[in-house]
N, C-alpha and C. Protein backbone atom coordinates (compact mmCIF):
# COMPACT_ATOMS: atom_id res chain seq x y z
N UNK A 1 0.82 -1.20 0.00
CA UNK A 1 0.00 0.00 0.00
C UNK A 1 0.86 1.26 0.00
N UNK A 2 1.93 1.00 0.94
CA UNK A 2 2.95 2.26 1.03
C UNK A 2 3.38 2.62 -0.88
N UNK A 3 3.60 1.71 -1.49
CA UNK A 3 4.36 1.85 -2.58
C UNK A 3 3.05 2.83 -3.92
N UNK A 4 1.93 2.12 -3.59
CA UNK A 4 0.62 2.64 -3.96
C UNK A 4 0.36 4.15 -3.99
N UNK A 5 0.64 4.59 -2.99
CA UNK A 5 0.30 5.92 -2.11
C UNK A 5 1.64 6.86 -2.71
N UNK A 6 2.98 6.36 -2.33
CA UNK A 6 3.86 6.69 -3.22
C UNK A 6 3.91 7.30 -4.30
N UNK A 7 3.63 6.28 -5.00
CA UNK A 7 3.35 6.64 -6.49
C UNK A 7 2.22 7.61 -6.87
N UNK A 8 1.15 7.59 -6.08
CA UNK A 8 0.35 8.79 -6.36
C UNK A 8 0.47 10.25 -5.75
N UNK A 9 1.66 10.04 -4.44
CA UNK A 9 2.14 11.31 -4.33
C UNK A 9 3.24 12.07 -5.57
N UNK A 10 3.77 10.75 -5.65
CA UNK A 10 5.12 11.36 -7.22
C UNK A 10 3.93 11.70 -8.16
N UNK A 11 3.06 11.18 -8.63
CA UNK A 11 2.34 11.56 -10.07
C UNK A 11 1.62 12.54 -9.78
N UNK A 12 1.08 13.25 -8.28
CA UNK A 12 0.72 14.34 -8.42
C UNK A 12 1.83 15.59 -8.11
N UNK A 13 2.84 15.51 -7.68
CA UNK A 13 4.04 16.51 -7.20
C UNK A 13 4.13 16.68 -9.10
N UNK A 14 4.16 15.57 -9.64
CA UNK A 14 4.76 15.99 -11.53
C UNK A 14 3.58 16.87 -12.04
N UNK A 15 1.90 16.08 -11.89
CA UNK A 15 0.85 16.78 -12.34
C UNK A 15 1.34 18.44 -11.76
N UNK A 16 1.22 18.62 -10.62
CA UNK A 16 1.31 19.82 -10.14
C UNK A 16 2.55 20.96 -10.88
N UNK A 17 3.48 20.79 -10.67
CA UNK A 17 4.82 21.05 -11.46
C UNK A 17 4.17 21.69 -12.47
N UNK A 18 3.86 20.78 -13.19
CA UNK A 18 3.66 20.85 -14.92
C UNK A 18 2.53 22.16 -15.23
N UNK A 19 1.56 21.56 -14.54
CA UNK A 19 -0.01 22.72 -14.52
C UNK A 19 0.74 23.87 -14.07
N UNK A 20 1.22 24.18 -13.26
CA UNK A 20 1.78 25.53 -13.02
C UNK A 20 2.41 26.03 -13.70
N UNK A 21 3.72 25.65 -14.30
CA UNK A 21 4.59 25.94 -15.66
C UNK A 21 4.13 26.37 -16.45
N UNK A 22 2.78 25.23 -16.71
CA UNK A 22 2.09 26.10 -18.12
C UNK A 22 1.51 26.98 -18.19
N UNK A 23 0.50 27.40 -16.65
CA UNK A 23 -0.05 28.17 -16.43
C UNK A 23 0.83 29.44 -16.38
N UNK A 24 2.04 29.50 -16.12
CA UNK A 24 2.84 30.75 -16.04
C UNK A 24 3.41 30.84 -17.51
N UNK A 25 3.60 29.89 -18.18
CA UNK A 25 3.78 30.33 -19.29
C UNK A 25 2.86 30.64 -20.44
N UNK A 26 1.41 30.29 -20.23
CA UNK A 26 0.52 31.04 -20.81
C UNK A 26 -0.13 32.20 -20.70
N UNK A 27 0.25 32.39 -19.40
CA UNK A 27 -0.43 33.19 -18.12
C UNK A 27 -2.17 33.10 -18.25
N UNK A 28 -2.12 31.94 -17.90
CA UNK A 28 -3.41 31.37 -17.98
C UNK A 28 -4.21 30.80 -17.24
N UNK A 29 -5.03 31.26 -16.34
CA UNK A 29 -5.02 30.57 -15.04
C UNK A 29 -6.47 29.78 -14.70
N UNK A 30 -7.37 30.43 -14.88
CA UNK A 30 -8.95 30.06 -15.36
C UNK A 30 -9.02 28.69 -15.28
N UNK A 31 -8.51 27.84 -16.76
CA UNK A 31 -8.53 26.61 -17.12
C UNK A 31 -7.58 25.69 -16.68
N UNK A 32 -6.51 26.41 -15.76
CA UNK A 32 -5.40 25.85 -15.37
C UNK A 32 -6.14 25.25 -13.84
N UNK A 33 -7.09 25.83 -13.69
CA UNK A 33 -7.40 25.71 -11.88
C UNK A 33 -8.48 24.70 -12.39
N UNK A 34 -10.06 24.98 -13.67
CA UNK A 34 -11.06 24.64 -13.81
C UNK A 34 -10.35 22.92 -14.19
N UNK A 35 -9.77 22.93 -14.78
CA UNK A 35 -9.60 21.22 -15.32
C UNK A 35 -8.91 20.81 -14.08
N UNK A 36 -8.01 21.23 -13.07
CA UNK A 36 -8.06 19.99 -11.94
C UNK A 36 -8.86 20.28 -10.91
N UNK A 37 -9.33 21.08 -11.08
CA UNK A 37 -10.81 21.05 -9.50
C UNK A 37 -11.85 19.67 -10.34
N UNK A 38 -12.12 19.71 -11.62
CA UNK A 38 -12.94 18.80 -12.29
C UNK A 38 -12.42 17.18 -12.23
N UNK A 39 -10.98 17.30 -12.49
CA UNK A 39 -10.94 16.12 -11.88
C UNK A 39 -10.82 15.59 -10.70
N UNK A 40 -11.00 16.27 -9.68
CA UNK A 40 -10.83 15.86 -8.59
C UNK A 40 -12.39 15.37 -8.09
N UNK A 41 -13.20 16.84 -8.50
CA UNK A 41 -14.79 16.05 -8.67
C UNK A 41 -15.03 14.79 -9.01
N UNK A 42 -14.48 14.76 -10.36
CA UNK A 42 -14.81 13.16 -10.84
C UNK A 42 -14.65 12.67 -9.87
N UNK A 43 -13.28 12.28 -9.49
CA UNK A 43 -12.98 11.45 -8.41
C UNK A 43 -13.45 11.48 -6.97
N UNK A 44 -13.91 12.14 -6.48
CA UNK A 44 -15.21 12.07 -5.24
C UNK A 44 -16.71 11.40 -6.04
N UNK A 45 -16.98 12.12 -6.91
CA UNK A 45 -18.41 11.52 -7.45
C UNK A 45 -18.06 9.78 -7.89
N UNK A 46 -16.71 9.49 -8.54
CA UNK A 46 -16.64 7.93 -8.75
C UNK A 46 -16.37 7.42 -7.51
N UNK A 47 -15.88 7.90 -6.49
CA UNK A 47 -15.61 6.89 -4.73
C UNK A 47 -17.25 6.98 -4.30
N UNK A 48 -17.96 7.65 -4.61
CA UNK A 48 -19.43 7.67 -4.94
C UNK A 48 -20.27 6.61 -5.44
N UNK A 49 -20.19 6.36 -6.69
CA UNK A 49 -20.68 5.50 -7.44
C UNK A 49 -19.71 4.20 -7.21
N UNK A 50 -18.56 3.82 -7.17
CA UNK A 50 -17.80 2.98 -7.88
C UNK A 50 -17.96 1.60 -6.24
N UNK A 51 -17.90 0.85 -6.33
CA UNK A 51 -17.71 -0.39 -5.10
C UNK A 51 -16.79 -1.15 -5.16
N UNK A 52 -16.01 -1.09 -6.35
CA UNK A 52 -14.26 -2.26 -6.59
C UNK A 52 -12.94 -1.43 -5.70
N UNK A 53 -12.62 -2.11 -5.32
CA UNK A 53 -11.98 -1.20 -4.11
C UNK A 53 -9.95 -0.63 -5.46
N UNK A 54 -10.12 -1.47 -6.51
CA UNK A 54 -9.35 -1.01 -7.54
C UNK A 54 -9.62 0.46 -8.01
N UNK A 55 -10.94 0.65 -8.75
CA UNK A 55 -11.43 1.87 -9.17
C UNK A 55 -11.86 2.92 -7.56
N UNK A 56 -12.00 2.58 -6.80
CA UNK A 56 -12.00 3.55 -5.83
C UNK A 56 -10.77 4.00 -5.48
N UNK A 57 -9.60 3.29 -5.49
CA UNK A 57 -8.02 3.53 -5.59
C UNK A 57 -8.07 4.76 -6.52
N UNK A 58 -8.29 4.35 -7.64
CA UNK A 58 -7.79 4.84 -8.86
C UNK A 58 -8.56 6.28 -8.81
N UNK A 59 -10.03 6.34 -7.87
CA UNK A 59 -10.80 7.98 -8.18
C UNK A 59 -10.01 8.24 -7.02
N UNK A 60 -9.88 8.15 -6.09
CA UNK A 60 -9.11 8.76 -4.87
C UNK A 60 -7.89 9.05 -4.94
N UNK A 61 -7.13 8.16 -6.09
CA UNK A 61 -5.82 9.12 -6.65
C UNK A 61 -6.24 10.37 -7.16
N UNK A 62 -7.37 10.79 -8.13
CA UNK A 62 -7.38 12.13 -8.20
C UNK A 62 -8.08 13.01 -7.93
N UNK A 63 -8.46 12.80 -6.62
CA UNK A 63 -8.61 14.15 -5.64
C UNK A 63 -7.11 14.51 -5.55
N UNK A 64 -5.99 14.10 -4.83
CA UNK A 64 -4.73 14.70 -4.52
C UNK A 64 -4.46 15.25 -6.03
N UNK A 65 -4.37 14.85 -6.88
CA UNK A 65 -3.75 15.11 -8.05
C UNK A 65 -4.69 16.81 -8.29
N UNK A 66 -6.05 16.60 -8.56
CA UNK A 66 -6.91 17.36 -8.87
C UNK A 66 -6.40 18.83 -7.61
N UNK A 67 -6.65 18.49 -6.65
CA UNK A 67 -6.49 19.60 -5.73
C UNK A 67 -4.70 20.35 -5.74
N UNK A 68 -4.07 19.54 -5.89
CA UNK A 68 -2.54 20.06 -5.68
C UNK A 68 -2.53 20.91 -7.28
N UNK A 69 -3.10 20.48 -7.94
CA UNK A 69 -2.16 20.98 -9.43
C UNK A 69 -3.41 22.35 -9.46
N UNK A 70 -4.31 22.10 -9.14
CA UNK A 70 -4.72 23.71 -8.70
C UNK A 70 -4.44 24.82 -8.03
N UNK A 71 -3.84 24.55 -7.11
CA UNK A 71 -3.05 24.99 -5.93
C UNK A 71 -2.16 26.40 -6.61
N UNK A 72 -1.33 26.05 -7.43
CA UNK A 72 -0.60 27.14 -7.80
C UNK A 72 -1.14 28.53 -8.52
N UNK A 73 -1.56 27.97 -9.66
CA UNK A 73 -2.61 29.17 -10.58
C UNK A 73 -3.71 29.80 -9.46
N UNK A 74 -4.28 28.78 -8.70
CA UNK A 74 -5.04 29.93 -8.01
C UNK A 74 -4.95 30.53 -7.09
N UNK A 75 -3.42 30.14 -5.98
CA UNK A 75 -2.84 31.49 -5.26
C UNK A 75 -2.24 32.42 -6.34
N UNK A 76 -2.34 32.65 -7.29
CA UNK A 76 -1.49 33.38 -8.10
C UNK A 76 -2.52 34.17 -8.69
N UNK A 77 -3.79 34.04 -8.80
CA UNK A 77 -4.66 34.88 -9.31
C UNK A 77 -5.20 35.97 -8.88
N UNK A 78 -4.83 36.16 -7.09
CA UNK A 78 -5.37 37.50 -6.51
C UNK A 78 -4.72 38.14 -7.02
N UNK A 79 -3.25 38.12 -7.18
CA UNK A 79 -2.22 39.46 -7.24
C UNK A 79 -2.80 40.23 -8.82
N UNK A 80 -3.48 39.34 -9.65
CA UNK A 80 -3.75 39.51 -11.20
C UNK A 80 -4.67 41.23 -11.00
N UNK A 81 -5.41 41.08 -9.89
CA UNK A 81 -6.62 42.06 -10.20
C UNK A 81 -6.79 42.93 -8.72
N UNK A 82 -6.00 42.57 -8.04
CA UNK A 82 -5.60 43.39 -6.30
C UNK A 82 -4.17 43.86 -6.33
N UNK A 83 -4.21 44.69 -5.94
CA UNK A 83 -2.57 45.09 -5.76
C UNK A 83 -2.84 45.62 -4.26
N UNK A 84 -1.50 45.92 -3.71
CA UNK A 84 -1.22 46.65 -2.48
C UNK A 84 -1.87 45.90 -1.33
N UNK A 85 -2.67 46.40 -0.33
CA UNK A 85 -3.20 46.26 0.63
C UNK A 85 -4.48 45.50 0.59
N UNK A 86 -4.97 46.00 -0.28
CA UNK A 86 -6.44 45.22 -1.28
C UNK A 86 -5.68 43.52 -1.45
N UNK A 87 -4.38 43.27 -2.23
CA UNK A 87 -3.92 42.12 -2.13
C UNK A 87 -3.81 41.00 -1.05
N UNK A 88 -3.11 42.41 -0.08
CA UNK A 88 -2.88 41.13 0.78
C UNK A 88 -4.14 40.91 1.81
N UNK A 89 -5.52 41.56 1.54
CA UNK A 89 -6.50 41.94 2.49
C UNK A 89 -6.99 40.41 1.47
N UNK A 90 -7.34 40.48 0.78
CA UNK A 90 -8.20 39.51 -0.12
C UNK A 90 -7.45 37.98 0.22
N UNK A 91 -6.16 38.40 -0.09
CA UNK A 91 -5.41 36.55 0.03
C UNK A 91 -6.03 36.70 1.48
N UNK A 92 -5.79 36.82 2.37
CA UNK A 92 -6.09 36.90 3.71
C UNK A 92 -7.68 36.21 4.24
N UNK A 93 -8.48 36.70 3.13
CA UNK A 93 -9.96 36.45 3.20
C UNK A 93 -10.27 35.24 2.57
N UNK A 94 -9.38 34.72 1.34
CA UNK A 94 -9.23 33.84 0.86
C UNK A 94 -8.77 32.12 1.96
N UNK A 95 -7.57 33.07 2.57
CA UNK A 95 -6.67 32.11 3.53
C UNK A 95 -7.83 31.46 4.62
N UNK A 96 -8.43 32.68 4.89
CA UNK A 96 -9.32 32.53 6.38
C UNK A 96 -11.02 31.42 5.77
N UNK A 97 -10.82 31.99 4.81
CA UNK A 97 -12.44 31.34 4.33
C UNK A 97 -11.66 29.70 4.38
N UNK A 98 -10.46 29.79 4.01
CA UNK A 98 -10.19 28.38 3.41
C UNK A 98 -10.29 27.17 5.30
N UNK A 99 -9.15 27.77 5.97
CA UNK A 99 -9.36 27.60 7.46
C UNK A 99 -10.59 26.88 7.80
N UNK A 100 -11.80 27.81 7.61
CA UNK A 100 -13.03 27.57 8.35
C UNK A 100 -13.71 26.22 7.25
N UNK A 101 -13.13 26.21 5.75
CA UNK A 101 -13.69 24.90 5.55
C UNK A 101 -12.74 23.87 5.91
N UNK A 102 -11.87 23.89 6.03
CA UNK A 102 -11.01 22.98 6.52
C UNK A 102 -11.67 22.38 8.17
N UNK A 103 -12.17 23.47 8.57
CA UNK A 103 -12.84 22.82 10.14
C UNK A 103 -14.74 22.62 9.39
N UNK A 104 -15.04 22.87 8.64
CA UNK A 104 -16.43 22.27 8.19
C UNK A 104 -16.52 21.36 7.91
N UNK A 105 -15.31 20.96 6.14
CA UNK A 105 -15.55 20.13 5.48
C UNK A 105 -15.60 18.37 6.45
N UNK A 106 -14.51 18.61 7.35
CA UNK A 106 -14.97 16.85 7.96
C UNK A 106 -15.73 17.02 8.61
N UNK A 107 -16.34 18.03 9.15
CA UNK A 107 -17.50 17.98 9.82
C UNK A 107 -18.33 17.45 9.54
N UNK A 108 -18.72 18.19 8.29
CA UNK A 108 -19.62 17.42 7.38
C UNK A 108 -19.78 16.54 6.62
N UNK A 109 -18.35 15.83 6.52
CA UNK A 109 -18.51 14.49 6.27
C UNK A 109 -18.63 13.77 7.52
N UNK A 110 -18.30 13.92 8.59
CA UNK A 110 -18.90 12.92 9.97
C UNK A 110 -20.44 13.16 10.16
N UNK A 111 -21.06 14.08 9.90
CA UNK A 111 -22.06 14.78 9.80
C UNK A 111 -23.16 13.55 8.83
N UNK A 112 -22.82 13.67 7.99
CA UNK A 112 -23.40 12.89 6.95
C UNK A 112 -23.31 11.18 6.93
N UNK A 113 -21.67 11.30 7.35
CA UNK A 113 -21.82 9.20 7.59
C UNK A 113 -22.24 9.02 8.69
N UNK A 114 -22.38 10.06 9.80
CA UNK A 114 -23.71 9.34 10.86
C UNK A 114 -25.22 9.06 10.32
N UNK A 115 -25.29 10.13 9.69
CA UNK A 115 -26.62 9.94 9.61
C UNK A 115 -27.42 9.09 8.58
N UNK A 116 -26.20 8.94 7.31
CA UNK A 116 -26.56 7.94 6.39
C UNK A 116 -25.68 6.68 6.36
N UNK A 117 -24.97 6.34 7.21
CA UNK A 117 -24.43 5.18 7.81
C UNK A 117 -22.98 4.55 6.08
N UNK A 118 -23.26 5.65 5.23
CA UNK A 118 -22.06 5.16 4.24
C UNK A 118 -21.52 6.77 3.82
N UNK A 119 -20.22 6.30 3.33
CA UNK A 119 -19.58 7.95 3.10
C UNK A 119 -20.38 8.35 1.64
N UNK A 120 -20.93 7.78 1.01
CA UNK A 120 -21.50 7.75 -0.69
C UNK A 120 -21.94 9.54 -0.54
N UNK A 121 -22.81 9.61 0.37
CA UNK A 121 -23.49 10.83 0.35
C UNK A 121 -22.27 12.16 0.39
N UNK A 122 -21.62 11.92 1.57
CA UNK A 122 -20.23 13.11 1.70
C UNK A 122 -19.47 12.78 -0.01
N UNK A 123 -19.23 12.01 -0.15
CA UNK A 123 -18.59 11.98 -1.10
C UNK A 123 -18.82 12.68 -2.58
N UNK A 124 -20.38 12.33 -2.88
CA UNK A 124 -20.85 12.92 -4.11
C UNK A 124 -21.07 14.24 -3.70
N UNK A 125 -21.39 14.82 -2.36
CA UNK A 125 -21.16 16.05 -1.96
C UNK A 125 -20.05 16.95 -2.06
N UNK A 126 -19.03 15.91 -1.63
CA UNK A 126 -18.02 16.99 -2.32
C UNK A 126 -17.30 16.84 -3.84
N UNK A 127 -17.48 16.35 -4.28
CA UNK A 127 -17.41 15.87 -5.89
C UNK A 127 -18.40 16.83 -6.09
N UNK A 128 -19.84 17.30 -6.23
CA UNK A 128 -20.51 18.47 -6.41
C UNK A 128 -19.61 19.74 -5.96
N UNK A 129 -19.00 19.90 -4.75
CA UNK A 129 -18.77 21.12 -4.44
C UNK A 129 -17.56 21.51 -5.62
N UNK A 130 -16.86 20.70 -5.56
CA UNK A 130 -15.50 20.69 -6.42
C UNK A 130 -15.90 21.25 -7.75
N UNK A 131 -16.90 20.67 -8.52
CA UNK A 131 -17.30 21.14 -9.70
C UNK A 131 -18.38 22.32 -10.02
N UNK A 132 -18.75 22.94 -8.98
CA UNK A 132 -19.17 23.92 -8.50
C UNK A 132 -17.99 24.94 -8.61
N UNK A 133 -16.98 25.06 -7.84
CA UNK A 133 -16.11 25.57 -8.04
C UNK A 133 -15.30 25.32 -8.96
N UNK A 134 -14.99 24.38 -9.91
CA UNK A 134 -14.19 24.67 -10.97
C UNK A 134 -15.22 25.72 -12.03
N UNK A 135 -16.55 25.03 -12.05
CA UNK A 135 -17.44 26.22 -12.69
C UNK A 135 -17.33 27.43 -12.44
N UNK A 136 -17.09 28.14 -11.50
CA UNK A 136 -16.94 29.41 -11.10
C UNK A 136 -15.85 29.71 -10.93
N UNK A 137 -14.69 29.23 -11.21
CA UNK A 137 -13.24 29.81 -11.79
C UNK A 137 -13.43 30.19 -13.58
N UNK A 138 -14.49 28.82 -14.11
CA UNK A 138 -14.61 29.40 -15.58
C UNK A 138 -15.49 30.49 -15.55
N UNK A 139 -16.38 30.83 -15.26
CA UNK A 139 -17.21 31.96 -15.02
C UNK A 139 -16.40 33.65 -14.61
N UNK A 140 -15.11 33.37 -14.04
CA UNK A 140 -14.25 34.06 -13.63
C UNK A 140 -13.75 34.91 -15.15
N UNK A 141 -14.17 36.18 -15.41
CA UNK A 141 -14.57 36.74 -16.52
C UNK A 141 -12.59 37.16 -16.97
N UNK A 142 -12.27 36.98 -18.24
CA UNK A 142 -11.22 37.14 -18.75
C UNK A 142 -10.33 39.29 -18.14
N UNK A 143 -11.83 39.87 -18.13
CA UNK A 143 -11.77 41.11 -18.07
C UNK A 143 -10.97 41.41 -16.78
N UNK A 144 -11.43 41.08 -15.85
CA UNK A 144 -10.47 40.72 -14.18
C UNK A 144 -9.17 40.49 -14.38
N UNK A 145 -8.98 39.17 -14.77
CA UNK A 145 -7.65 38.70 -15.35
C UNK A 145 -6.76 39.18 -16.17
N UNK A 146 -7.03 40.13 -17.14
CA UNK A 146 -5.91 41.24 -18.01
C UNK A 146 -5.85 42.21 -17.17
N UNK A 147 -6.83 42.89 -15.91
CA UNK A 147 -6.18 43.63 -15.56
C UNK A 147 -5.03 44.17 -15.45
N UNK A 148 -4.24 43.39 -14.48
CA UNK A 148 -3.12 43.75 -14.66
C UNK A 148 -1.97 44.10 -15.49
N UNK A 149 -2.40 44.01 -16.94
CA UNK A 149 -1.89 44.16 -17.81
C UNK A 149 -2.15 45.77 -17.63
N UNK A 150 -3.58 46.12 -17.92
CA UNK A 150 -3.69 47.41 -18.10
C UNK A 150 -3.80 48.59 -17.81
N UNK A 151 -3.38 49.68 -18.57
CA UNK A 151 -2.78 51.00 -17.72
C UNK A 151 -3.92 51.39 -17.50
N UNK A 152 -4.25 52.15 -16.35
CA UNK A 152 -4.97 52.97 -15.56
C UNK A 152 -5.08 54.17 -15.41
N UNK A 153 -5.79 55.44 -15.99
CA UNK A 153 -5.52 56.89 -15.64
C UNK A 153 -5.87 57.26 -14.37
N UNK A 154 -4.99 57.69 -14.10
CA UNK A 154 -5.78 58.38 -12.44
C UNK A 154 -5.86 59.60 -12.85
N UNK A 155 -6.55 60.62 -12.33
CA UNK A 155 -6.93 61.64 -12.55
C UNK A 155 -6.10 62.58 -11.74
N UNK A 156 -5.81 64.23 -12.05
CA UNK A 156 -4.99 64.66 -10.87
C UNK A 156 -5.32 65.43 -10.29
């Protein structure tokens, strides 16, 4: 099992690597975050559906994969459209929101396998949330994102 686990930490440290690279070299971040939040969905919604304890391996490899290779592009997207104090006020709000699901999210998965006696329900729950949020990184309007490209008149 150790060797199992292994290997899906190396194949997501490479997934991750890579998604970021490209994302900085396209400066592209949207689709860089939306395609591994989606697969990571998949993979909660198939530990969901799936009962071969092979293919439940195989969706639960990509949650880690899905969540890490997002990781980069989307701490990197406040600075795109916040600068200064606004920046570090927002990562901050970002950081703190993240915190409080970090103390929800097992909540609510203990929450849920009490009461429905199998994880199926938490699971397709968060496989929904995941793709929820990759949807709303694509929804995340291009116009935000060039900001920073563009000059600004201030008035005097």
């Amino acid at each position: 099992m150790g060797l199992v686990l292994g290997a899906i930490s190396a194949v997501t440290i490479l997934c991750m690597l890579l998604n970021s690279a490209h994302s900085d070299r396209t400066n592209e971040r949207r689709i860089h975050i939306a395609i591994p939040l989606s697969l990571m969905g998949i993979g909660f919604v198939a530990c969901a559906v799936f009962h071969e304890p092979v293919l439940v391996i195989v969706a639960l490899a990509l949650v880690p994969l899905g969540y890490c290779s997002a990781y980069g592009p989307f701490w990197s997207m406040p600075t795109q459209f916040l600068t200064g104090p606004a920046a570090a006020s927002g990562i901050a709000l970002v950081a703190t929101i993240a915190s409080v699901g970090g103390f929800l999210g097992p909540a609510l998965i203990g929450f849920l396998k009490s009461r429905t006696q199998t994880h199926t329900t938490a699971f397709a729950l968060l496989g929904a949330l995941a793709l929820v949020a990759a949807w709303l990184s694509i929804r995340l309007h291009g116009s935000t994102a060039t900001r920073s490209t563009q000059q600004v008149a201030v008035p005097n």
